[in-house]
C-alpha atoms as a PDB file:
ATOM      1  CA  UNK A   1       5.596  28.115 -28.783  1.00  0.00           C
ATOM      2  CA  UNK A   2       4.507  29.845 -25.386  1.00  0.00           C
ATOM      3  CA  UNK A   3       5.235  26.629 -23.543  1.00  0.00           C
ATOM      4  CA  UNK A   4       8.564  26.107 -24.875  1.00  0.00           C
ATOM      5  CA  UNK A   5       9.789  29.807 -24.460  1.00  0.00           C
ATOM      6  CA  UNK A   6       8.643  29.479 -21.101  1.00  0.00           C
ATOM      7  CA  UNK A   7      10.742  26.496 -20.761  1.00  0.00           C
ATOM      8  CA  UNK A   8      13.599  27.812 -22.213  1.00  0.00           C
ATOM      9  CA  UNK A   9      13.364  31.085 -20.137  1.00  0.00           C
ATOM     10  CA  UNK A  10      13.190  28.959 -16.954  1.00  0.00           C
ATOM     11  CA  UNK A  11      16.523  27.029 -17.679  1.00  0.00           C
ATOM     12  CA  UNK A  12      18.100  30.156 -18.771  1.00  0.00           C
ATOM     13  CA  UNK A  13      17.377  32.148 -15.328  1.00  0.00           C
ATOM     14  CA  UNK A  14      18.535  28.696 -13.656  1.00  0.00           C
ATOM     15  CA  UNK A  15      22.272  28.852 -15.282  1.00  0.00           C
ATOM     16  CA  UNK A  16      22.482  32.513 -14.792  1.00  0.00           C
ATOM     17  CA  UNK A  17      22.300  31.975 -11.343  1.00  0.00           C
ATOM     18  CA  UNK A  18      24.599  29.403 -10.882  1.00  0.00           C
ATOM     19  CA  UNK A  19      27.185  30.877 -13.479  1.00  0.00           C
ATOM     20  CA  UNK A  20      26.865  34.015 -10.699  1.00  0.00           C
ATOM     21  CA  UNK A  21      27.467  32.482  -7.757  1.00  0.00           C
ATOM     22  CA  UNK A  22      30.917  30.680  -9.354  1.00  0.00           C
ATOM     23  CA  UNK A  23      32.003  34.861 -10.465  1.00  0.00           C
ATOM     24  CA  UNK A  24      32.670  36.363  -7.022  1.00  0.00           C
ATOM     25  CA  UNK A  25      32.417  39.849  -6.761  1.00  0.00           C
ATOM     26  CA  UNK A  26      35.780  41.826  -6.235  1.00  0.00           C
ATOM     27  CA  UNK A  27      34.086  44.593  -4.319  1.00  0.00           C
ATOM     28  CA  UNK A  28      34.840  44.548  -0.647  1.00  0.00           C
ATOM     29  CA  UNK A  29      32.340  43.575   1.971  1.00  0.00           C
ATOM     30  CA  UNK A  30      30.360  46.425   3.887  1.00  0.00           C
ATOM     31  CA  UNK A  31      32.432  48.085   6.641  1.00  0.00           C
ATOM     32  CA  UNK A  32      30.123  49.949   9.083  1.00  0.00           C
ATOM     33  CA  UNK A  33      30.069  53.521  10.222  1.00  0.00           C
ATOM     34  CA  UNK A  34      31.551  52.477  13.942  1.00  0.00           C
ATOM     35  CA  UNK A  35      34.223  50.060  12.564  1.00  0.00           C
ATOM     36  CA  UNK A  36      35.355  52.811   9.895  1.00  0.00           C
ATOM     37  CA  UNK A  37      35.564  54.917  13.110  1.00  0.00           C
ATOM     38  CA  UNK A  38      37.637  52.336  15.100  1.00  0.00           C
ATOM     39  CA  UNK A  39      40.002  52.219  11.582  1.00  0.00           C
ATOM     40  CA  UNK A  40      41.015  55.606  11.472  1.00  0.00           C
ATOM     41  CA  UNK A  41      41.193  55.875  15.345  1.00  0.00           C
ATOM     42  CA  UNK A  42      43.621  53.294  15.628  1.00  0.00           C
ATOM     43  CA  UNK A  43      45.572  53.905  12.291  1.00  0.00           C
ATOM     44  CA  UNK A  44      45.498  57.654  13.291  1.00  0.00           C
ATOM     45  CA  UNK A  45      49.466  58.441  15.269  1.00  0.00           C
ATOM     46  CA  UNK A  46      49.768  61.721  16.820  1.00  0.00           C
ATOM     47  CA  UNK A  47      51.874  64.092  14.863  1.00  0.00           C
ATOM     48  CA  UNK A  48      55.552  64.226  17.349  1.00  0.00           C
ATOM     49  CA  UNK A  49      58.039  67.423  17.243  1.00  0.00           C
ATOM     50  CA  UNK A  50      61.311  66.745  16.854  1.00  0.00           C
ATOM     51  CA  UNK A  51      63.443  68.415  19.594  1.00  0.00           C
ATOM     52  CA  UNK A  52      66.437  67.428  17.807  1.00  0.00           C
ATOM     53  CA  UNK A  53      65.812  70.180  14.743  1.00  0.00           C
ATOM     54  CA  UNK A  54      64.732  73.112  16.876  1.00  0.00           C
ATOM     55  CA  UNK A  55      67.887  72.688  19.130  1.00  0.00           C
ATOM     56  CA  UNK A  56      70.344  72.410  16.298  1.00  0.00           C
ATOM     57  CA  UNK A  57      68.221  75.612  14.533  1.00  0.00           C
ATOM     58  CA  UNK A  58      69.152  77.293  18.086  1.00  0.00           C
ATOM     59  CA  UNK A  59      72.716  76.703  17.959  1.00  0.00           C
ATOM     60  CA  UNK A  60      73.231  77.618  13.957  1.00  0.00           C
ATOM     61  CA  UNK A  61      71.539  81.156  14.950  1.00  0.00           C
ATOM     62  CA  UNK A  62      73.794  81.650  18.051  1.00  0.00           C
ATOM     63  CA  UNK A  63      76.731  81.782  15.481  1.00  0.00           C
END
């Protein structure tokens, strides 16, 4: 009985493995620090102030 668990055990571990590998994980790869860094830096767009508002604000207080 030892023999054939052991056997059976061995096969068993064998097609776990190889029904893993064909299930890819979803979870995205590893992203360093420095390249998370490079992300934002590049994604980042500094805030602009539009002229257009404050002038028209002017004028509508004038009146």
């Amino acid at each position: 009985m030892n023999r054939r668990k052991k056997i059976v055990t061995k096969f068993q571990k064998k097609d776990k493995r190889a029904n893993a590998k064909l299930h890819k994980s979803n979870k995205p790869g590893y992203v360093s620090k420095a390249e998370r860094e490079k992300l934002t830096l590049a994604n980042f767009e500094p805030p602009t102030f539009c002229q257009e508002s404050t002038e028209t604000d002017e004028k509508n207080n004038a009146q």
